[in-house]
C-alpha atoms as a PDB file:
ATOM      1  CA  UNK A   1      52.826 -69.418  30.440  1.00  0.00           C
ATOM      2  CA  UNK A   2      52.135 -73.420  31.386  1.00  0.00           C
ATOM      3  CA  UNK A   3      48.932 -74.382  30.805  1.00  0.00           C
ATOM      4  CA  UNK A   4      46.417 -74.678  34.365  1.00  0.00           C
ATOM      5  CA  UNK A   5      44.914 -77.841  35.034  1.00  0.00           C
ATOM      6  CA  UNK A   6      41.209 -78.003  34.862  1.00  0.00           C
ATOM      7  CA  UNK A   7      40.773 -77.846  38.932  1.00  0.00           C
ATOM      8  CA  UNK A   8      42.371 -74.621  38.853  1.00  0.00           C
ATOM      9  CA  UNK A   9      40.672 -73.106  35.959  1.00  0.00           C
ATOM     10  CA  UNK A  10      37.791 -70.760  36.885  1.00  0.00           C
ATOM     11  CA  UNK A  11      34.284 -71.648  34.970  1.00  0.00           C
ATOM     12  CA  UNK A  12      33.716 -68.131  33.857  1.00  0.00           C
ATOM     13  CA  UNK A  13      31.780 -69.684  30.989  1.00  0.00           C
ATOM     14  CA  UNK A  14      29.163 -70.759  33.194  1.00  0.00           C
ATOM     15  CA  UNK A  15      27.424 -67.743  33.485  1.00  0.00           C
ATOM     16  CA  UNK A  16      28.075 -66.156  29.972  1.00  0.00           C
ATOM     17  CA  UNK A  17      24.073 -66.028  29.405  1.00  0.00           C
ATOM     18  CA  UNK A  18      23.141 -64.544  32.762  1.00  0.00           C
ATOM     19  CA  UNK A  19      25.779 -62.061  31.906  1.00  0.00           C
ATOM     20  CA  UNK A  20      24.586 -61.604  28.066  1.00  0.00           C
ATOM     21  CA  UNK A  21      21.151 -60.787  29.443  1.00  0.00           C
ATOM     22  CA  UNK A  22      22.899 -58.408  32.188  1.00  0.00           C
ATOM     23  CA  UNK A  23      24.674 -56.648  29.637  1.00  0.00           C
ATOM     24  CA  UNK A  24      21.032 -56.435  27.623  1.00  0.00           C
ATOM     25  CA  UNK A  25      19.218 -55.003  29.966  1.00  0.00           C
ATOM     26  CA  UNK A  26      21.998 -52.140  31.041  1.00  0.00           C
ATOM     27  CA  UNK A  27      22.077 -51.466  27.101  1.00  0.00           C
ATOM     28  CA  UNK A  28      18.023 -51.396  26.658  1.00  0.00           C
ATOM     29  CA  UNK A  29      18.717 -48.892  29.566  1.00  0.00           C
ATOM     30  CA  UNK A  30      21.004 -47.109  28.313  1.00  0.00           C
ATOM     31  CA  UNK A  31      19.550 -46.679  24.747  1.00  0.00           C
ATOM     32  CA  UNK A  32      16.538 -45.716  25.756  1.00  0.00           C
ATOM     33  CA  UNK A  33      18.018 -43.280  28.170  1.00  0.00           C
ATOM     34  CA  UNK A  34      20.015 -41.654  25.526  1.00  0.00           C
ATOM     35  CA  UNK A  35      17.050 -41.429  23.364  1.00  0.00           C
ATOM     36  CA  UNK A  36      14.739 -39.732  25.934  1.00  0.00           C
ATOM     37  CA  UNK A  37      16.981 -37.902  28.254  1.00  0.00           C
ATOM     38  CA  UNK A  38      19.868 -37.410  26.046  1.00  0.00           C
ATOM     39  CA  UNK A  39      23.352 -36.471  27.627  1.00  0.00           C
ATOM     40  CA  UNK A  40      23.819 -33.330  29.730  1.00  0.00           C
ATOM     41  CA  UNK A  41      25.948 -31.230  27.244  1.00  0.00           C
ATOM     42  CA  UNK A  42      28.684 -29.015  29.118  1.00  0.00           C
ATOM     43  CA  UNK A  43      29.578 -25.775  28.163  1.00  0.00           C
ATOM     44  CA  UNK A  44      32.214 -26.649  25.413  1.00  0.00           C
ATOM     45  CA  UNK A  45      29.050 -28.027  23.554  1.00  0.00           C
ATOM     46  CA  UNK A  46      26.471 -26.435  23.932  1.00  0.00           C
ATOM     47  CA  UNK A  47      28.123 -22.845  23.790  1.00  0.00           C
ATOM     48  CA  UNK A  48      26.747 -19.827  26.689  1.00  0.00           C
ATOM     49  CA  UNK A  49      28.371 -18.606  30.180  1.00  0.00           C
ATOM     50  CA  UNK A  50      29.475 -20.202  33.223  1.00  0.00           C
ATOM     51  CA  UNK A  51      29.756 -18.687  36.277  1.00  0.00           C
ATOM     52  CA  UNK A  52      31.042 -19.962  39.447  1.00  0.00           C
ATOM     53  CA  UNK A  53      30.161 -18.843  42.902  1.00  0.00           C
ATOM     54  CA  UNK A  54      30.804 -19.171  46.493  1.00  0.00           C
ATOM     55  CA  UNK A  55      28.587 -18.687  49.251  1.00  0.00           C
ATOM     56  CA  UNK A  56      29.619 -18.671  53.131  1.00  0.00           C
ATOM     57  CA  UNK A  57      27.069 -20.943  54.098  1.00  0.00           C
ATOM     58  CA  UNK A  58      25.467 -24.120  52.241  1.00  0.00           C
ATOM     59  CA  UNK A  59      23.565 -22.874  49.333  1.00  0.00           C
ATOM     60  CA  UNK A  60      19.951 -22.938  48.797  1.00  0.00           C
ATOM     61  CA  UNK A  61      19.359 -24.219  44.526  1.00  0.00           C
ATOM     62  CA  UNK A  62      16.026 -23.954  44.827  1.00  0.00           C
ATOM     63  CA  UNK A  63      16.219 -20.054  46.032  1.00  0.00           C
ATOM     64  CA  UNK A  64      18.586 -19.033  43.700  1.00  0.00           C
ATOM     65  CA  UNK A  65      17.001 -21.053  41.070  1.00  0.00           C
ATOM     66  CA  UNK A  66      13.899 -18.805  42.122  1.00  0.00           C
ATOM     67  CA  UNK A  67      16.045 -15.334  42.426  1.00  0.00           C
ATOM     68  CA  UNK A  68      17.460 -15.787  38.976  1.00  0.00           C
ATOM     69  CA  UNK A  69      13.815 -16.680  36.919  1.00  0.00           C
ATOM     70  CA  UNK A  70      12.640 -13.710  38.648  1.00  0.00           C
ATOM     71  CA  UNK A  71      15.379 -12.059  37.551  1.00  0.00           C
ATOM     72  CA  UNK A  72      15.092 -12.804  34.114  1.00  0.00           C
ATOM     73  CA  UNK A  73      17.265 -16.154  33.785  1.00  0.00           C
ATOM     74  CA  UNK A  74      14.552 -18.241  33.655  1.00  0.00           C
ATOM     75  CA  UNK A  75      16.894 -20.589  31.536  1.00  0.00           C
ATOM     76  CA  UNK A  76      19.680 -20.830  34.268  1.00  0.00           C
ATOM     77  CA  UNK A  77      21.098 -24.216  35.004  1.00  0.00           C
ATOM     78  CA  UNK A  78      22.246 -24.444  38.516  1.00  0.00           C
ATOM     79  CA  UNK A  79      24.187 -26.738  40.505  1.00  0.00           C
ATOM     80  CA  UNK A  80      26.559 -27.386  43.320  1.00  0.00           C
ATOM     81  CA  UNK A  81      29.951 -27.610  42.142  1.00  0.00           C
ATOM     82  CA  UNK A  82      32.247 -29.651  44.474  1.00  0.00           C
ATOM     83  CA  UNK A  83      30.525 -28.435  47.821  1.00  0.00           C
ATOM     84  CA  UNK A  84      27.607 -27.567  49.452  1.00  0.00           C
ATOM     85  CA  UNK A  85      28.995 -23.712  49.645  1.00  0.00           C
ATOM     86  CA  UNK A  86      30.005 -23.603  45.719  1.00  0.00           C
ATOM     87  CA  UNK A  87      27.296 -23.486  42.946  1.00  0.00           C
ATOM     88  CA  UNK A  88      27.827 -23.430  39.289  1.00  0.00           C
ATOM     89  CA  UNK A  89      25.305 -21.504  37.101  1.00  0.00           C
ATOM     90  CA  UNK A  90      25.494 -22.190  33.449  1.00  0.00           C
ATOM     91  CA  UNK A  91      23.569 -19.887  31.224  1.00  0.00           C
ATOM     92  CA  UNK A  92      22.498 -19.913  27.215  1.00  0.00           C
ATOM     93  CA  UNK A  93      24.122 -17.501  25.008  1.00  0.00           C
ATOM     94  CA  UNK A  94      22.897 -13.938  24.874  1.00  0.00           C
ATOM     95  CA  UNK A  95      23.608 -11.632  21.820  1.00  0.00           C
ATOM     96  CA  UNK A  96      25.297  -8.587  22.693  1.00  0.00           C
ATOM     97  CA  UNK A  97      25.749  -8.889  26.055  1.00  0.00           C
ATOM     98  CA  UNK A  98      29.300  -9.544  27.324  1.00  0.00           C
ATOM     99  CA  UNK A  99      29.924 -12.532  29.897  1.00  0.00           C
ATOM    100  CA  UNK A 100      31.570 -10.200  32.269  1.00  0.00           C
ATOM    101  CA  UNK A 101      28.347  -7.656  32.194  1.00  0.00           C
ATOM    102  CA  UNK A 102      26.317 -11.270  32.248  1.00  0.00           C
ATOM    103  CA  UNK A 103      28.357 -12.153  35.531  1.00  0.00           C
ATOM    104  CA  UNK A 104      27.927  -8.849  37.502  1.00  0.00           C
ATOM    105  CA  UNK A 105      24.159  -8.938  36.800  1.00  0.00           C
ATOM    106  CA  UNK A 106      23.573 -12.401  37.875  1.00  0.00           C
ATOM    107  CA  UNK A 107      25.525 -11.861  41.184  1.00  0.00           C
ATOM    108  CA  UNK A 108      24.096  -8.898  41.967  1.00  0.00           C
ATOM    109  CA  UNK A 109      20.961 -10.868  42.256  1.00  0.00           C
ATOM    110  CA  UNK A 110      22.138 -13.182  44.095  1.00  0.00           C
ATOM    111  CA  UNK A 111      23.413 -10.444  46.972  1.00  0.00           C
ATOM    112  CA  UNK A 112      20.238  -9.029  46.218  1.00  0.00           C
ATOM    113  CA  UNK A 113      19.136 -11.165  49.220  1.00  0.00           C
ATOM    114  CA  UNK A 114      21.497 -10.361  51.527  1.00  0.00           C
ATOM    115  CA  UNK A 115      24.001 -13.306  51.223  1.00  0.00           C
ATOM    116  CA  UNK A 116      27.368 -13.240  50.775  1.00  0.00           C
ATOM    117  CA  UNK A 117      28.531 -14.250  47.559  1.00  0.00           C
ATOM    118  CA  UNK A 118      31.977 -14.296  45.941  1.00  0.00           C
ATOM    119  CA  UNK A 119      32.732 -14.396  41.875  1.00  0.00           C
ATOM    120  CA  UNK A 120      35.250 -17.288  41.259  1.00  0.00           C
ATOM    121  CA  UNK A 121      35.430 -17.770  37.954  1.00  0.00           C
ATOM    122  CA  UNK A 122      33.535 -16.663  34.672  1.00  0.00           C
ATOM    123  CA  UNK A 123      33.896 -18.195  31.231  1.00  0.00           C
ATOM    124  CA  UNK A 124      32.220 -18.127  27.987  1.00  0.00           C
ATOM    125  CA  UNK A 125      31.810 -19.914  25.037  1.00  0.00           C
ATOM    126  CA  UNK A 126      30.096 -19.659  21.627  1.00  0.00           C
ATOM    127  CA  UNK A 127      27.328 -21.363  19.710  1.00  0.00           C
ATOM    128  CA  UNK A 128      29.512 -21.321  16.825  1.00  0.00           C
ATOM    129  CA  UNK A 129      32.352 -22.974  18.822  1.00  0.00           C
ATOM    130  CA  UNK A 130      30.075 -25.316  21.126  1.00  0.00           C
ATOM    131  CA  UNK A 131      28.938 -26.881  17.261  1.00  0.00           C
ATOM    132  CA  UNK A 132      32.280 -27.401  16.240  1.00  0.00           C
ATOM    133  CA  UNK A 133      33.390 -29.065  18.794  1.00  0.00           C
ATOM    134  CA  UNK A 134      30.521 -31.550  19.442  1.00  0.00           C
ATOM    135  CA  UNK A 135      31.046 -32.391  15.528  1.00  0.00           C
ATOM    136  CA  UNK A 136      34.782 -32.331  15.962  1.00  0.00           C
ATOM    137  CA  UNK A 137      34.371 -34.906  19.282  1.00  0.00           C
ATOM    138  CA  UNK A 138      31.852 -37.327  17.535  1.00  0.00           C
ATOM    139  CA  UNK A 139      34.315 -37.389  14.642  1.00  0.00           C
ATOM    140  CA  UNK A 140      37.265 -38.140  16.813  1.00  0.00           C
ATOM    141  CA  UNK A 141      35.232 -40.752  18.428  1.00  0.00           C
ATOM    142  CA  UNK A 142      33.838 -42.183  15.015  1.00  0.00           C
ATOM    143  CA  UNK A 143      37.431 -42.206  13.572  1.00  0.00           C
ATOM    144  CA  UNK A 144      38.771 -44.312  16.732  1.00  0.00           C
ATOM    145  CA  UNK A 145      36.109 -46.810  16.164  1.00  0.00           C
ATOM    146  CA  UNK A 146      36.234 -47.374  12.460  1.00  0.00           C
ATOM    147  CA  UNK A 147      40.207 -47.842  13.546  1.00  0.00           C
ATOM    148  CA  UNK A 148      39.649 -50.502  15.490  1.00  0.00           C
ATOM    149  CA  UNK A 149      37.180 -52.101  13.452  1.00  0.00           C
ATOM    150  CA  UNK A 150      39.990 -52.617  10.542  1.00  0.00           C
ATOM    151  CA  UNK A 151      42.865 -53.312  13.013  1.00  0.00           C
ATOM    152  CA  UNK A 152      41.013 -56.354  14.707  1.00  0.00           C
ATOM    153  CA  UNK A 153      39.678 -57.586  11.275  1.00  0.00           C
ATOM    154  CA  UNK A 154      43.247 -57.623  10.203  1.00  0.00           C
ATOM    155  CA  UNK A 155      44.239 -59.589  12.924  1.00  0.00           C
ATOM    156  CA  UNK A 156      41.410 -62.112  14.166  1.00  0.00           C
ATOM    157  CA  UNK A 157      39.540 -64.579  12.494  1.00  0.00           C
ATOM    158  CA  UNK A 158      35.942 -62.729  11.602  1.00  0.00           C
ATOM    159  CA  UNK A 159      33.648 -64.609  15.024  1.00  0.00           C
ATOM    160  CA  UNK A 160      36.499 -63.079  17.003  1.00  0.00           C
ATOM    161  CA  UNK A 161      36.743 -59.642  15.481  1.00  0.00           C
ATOM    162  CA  UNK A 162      33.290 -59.190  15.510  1.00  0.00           C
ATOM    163  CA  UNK A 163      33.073 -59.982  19.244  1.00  0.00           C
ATOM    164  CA  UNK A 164      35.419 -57.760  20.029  1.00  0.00           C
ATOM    165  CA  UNK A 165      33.811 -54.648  18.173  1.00  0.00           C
ATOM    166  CA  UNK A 166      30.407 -55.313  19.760  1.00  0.00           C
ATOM    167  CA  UNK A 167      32.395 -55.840  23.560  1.00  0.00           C
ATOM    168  CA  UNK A 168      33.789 -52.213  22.840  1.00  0.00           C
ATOM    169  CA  UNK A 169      30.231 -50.539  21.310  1.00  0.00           C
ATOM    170  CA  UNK A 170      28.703 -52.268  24.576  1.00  0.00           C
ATOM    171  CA  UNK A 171      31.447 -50.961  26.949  1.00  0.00           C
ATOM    172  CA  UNK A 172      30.680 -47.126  25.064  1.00  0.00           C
ATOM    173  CA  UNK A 173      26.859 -47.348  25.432  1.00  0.00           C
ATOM    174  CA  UNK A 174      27.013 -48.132  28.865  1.00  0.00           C
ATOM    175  CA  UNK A 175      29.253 -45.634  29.701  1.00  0.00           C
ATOM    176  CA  UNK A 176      27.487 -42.995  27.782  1.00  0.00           C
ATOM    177  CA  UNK A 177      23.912 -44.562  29.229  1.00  0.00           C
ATOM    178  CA  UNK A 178      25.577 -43.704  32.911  1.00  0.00           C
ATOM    179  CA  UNK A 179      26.024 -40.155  32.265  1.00  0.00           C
ATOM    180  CA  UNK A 180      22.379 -40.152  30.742  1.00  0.00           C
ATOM    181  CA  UNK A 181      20.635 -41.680  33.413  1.00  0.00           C
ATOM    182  CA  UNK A 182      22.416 -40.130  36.154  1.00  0.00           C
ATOM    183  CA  UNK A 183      22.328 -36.486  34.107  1.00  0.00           C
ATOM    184  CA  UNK A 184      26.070 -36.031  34.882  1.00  0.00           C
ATOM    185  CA  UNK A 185      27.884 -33.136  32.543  1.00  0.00           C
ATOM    186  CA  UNK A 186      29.467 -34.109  29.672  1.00  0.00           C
ATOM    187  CA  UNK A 187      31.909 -32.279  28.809  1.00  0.00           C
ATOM    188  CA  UNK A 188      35.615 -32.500  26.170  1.00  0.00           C
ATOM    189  CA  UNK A 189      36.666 -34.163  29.320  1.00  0.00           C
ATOM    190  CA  UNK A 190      34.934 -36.517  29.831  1.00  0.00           C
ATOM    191  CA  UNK A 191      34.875 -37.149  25.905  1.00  0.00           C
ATOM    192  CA  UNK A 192      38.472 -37.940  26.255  1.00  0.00           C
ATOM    193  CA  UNK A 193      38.039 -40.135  29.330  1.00  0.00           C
ATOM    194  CA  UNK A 194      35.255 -42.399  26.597  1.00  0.00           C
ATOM    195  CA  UNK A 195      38.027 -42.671  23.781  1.00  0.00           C
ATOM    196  CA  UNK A 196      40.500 -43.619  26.649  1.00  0.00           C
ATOM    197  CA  UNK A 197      38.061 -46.145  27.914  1.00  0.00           C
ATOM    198  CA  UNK A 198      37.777 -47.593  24.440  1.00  0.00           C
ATOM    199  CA  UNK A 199      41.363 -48.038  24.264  1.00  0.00           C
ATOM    200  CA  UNK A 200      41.628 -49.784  27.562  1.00  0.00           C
ATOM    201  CA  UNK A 201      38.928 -52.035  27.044  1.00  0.00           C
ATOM    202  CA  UNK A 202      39.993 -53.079  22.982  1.00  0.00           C
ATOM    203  CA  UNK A 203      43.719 -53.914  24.752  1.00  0.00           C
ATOM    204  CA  UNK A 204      42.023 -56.398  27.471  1.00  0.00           C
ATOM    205  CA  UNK A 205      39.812 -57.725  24.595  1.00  0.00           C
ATOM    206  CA  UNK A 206      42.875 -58.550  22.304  1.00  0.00           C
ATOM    207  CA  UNK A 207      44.939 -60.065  25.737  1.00  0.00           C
ATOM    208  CA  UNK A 208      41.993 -62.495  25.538  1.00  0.00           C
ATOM    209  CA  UNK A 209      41.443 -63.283  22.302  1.00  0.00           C
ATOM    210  CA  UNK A 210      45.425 -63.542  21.927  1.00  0.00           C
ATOM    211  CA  UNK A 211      45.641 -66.639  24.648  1.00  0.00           C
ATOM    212  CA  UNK A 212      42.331 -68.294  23.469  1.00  0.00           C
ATOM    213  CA  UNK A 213      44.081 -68.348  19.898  1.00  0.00           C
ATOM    214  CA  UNK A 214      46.997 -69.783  21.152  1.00  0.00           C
ATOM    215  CA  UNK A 215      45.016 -72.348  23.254  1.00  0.00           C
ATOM    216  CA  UNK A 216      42.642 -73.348  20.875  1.00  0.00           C
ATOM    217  CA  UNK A 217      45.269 -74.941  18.848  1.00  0.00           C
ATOM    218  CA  UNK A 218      47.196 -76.585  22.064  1.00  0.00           C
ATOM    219  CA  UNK A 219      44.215 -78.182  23.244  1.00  0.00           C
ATOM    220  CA  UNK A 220      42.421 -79.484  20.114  1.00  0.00           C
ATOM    221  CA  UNK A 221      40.399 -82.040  21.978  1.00  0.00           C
ATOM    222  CA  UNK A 222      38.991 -79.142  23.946  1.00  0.00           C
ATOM    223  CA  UNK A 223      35.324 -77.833  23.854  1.00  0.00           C
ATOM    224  CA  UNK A 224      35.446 -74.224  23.077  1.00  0.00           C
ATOM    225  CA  UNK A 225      33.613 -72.871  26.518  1.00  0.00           C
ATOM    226  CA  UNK A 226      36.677 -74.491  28.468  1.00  0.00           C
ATOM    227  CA  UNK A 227      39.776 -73.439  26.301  1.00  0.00           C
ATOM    228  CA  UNK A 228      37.861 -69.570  27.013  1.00  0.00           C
ATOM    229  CA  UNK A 229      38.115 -70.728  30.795  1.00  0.00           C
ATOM    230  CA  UNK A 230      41.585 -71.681  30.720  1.00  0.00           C
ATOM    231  CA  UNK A 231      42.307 -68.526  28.727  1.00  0.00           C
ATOM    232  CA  UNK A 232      40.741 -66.584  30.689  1.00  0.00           C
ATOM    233  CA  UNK A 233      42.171 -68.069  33.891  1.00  0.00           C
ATOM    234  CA  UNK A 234      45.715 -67.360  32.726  1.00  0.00           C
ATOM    235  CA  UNK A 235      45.320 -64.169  31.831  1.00  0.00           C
ATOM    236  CA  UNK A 236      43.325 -62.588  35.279  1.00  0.00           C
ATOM    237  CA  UNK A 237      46.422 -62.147  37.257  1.00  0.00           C
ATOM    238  CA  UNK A 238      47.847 -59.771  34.280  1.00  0.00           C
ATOM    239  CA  UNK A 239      43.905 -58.216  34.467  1.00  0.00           C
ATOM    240  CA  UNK A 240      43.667 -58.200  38.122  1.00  0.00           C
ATOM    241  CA  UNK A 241      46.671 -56.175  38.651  1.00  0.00           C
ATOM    242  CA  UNK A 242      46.158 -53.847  35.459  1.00  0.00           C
ATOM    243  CA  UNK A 243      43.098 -52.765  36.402  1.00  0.00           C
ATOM    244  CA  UNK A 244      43.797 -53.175  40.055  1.00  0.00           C
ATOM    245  CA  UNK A 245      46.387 -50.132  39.903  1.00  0.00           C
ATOM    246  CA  UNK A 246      44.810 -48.158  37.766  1.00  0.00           C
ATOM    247  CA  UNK A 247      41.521 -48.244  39.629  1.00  0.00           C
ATOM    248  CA  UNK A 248      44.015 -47.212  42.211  1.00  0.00           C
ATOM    249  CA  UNK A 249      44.736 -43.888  40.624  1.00  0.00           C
ATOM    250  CA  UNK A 250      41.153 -42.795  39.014  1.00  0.00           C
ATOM    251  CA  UNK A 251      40.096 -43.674  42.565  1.00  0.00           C
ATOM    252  CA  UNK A 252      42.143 -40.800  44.458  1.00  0.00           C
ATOM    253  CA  UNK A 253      41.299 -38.545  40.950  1.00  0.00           C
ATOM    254  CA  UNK A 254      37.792 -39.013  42.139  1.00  0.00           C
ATOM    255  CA  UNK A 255      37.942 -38.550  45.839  1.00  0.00           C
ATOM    256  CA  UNK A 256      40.796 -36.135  45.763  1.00  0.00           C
ATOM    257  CA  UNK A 257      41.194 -34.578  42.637  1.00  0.00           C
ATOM    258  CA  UNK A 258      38.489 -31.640  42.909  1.00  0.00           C
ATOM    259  CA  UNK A 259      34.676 -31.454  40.700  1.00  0.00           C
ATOM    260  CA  UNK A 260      36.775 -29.767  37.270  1.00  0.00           C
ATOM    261  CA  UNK A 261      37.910 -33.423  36.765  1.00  0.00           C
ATOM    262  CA  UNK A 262      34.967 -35.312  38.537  1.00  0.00           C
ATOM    263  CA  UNK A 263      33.478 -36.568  35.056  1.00  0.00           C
ATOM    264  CA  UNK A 264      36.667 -37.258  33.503  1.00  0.00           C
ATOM    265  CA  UNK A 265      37.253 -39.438  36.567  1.00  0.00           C
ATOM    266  CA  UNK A 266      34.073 -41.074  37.006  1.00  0.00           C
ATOM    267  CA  UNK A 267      34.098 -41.991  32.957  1.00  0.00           C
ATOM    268  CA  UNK A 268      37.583 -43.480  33.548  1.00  0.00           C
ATOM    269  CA  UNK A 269      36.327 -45.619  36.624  1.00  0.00           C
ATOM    270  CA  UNK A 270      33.379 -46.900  35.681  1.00  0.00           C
ATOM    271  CA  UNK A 271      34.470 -47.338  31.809  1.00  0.00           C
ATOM    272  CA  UNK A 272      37.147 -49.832  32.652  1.00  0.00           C
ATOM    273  CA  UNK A 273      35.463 -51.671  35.111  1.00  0.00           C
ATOM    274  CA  UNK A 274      32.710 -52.298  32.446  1.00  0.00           C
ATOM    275  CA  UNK A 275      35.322 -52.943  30.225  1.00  0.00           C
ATOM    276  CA  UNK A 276      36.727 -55.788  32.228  1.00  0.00           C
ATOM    277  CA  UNK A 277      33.740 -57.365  32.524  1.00  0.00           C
ATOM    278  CA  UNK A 278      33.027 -57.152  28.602  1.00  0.00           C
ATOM    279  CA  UNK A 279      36.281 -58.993  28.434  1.00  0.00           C
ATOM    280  CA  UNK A 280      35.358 -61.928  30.263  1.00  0.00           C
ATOM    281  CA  UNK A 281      31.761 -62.058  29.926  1.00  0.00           C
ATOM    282  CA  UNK A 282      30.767 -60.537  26.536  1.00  0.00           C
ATOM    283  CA  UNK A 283      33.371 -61.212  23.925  1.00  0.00           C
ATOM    284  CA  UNK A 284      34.500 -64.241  24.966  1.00  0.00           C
ATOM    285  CA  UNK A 285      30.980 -65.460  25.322  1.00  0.00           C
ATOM    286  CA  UNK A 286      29.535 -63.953  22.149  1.00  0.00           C
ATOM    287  CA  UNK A 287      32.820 -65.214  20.104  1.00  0.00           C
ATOM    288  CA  UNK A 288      31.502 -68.793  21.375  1.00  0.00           C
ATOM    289  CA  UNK A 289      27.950 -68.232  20.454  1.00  0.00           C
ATOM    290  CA  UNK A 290      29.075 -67.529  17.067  1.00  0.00           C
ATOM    291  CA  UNK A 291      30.571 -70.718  16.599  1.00  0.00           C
ATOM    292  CA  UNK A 292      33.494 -70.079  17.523  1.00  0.00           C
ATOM    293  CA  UNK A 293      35.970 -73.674  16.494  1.00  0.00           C
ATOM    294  CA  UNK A 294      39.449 -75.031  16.581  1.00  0.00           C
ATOM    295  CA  UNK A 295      39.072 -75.529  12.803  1.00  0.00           C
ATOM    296  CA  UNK A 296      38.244 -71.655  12.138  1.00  0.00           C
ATOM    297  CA  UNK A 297      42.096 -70.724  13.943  1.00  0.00           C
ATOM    298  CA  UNK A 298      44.058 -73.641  12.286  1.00  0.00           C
ATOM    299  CA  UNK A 299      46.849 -72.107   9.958  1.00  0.00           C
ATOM    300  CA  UNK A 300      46.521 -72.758   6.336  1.00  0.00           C
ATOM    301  CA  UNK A 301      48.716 -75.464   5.190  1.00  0.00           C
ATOM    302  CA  UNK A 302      50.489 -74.284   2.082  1.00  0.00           C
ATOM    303  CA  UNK A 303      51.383 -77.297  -0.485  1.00  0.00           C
ATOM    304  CA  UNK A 304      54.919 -77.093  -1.447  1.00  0.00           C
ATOM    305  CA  UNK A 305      55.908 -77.565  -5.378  1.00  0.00           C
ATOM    306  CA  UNK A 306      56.251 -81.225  -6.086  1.00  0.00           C
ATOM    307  CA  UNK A 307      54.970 -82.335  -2.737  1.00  0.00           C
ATOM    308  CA  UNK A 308      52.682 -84.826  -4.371  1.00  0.00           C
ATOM    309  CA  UNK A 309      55.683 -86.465  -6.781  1.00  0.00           C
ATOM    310  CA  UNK A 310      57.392 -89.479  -5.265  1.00  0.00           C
ATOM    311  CA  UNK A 311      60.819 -88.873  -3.476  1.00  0.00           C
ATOM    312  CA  UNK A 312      62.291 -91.722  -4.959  1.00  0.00           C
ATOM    313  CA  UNK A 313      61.763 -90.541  -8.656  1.00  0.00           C
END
């Protein structure tokens, strides 16, 4: 690709420390979120019964909420589940009682007060399996990070591997933080939509990184903040229309695509969005507050046997 001319190259660099202190406060946020409020475990973690209902009308949480405690589910959980007319009522696990027997009690006290109410689904899960999966996910997660860690070692110089692994913790604490904050279920879903996002995001990262390599040794008279804004510049049609079209698809998943795949989408969306910006504004930005020089990507010259002797001997 031809290099841009400095009028035509955007100064993204310009506000890299607004954005750094962005990016701090959403991850203070986030943290602190996490640390307080936790994440909403779904059912695959935390083990129990779901049960899904319809109603006729718009459903009244805070009246079932009351018909169930006085019922003896004092530890329901319940929500609406796509609609207004369909509720979701998640409930811990009970020795010795069987989900189906669990399901007819609960909604016959729910018709209890004369409402109309229709079973549509039923599922259980145990403690012993909600544990193994929440170690088996934050393995799986874990395992893709320490990947990535040793990949981009292997193939950036240290200022620029290192920005890259903090873009990606930042674009996975954020993420996470949203789901805290806003108490949306987390689910194996939405699990896989965090070790997608970390994919995406590493892939813009290394697009980056790639071109300011590159450019770093083409323009060697260049300060570092404007070879990252020439880089950058050349590579936001690729980014534009990468994320464009897939922001395309996770948009009609999230409109269209019904509430068993609402936190899968809304991970997606709001993960790679987040992870574009950590592109631009966060690793290219931290890479040049760590020094980043044409002298740290020069290749090593190797000195070839009897270079130093004189060619006319």
């Amino acid at each position: 690709m031809q290099i841009l001319n400095f009028k035509e190259t955007v100064n993204f660099m310009k506000l890299r420390v607004p954005a750094l202190f962005f990016s701090a406060a959403l991850l203070i946020v986030s943290l602190f979120s996490l640390f307080t409020n936790s994440l909403n475990w779904g059912l695959d973690f935390t083990g129990g019964t779901l049960i899904e209902v319809g109603y006729q009308k718009p459903a009244k949480l805070d009246h079932i909420r009351k018909q169930l405690e006085a019922a003896g589910f004092a530890d329901a959980v319940v929500q609406n589940f796509g609609t207004s007319e369909d509720v979701l009522i998640r409930l811990a696990p009970r020795e010795g009682v069987k989900a189906s027997k669990l399901g007819d009690e609960v909604l016959s006290v729910l018709r209890e007060g004369g409402d109309q109410v229709d079973m549509r689904r039923i599922e259980f899960v145990g403690p012993n399996v909600g544990d193994e999966l929440a170690e088996q996910g934050g393995l799986a997660m874990l395992t893709a990070l320490l990947c990535i860690m040793l990949y981009v070692t292997l193939r950036f110089e240290w200022r620029l591997a290192l920005s890259s692994v903090i873009a990606l913790a930042h674009d996975v604490i954020i993420t996470l933080g949203l789901f805290s904050v806003l108490q949306l279920e987390f689910d194996l879903t939405v699990l896989a939509a965090v070790l997608a996002v970390i994919g995406y995001s590493l892939n813009d990262t290394i697009v980056v990184f790639d071109r300011i390599r590159e450019n770093f040794l083409k323009l060697r008279k260049t300060e570092p903040p404007e070879v990252a804004d020439i880089s950058l510049t050349q590579t936001m049609s690729r980014t534009v229309i990468t994320s464009g079209t897939t922001l395309l698809v996770l948009a009609a998943l999230f409109f269209k695509g019904g509430a068993l795949i609402h936190g899968f989408a809304t991970a997606l969306l709001f993960g790679i969005f987040i992870g574009t910006y950590s592109s631009i504004y966060v690793a290219s930005a931290i890479a040049i507050m760590l020094g980043l020089s044409k002298e740290d990507l020069m290749p090593t010259e190797v000195e070839k046997e009897g270079a130093d002797q004189d060619p006319l001997l």
